[in-house]
Protein backbone atom coordinates (compact mmCIF):
# COMPACT_ATOMS: atom_id res chain seq x y z
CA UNK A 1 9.65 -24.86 -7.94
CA UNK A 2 9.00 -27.50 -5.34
CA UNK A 3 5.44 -26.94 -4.59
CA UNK A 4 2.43 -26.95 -6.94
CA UNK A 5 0.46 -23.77 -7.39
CA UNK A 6 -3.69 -23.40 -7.69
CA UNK A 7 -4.84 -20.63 -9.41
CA UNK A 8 -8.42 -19.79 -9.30
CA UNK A 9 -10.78 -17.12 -9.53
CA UNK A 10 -12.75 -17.20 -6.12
CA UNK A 11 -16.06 -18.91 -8.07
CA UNK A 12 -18.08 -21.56 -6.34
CA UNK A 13 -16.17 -24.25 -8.67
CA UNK A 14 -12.67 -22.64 -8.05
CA UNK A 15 -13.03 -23.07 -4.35
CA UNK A 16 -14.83 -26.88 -4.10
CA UNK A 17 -11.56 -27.74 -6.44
CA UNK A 18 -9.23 -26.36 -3.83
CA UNK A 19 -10.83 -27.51 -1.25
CA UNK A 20 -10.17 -31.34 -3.12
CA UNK A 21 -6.52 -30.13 -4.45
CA UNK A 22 -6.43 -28.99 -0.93
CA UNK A 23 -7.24 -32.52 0.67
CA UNK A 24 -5.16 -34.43 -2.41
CA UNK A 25 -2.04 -32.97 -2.04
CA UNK A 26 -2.17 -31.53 1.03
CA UNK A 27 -1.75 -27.90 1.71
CA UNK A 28 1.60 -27.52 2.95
CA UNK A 29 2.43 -29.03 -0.99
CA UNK A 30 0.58 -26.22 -2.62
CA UNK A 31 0.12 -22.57 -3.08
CA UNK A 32 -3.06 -21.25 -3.79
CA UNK A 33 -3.51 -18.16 -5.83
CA UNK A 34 -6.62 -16.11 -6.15
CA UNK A 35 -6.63 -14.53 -8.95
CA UNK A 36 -9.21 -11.61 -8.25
CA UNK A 37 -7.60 -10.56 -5.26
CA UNK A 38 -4.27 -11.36 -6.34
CA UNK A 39 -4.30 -9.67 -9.99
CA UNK A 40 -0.54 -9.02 -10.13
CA UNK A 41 0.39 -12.58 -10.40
CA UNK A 42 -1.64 -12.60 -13.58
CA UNK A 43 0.96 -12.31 -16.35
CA UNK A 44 3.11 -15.40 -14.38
CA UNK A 45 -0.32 -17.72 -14.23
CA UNK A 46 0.16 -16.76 -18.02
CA UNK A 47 3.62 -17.42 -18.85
CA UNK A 48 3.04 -20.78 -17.15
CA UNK A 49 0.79 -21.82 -19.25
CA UNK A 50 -2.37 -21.04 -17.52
CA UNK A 51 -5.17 -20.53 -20.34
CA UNK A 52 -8.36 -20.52 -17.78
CA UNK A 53 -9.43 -21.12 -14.03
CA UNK A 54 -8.99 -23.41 -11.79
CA UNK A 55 -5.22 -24.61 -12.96
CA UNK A 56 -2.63 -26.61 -10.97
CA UNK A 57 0.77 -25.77 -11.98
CA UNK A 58 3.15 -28.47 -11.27
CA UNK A 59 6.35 -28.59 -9.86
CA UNK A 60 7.71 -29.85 -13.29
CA UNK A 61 5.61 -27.28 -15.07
CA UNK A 62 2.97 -29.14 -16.07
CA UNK A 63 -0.40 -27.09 -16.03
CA UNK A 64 -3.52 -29.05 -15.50
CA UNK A 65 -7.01 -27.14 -16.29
């Protein structure tokens, strides 16, 4: 994996933090998920780690909440 990926649920607090992961990282570094309208990619925010919303999956794996 050589981008990071933000999941998030599409709440007020889900989009100001990717709005800021946005700015951070810059977009063309990450891949933003939303969870509610993207509900098959569930299970894989799960087997990465992913325990709530908003999460940044790193490129190493690394799963910051």
């Amino acid at each position: 994996m050589s981008k990071s990926i933000f999941y998030h649920a599409g709440c007020p607090v889900c989009v100001s933090a990717e709005q800021d992961i946005l700015t951070l990282i810059g977009a063309e570094n990450v891949e933003v998920v939303h969870l509610g309208e993207a509900r098959n990619r569930i299970e894989e925010a799960e087997k990465a780690g992913v325990k709530s919303v908003p999460a940044l999956l790193t490129p190493n794996g690394n799963v910051l909440h």
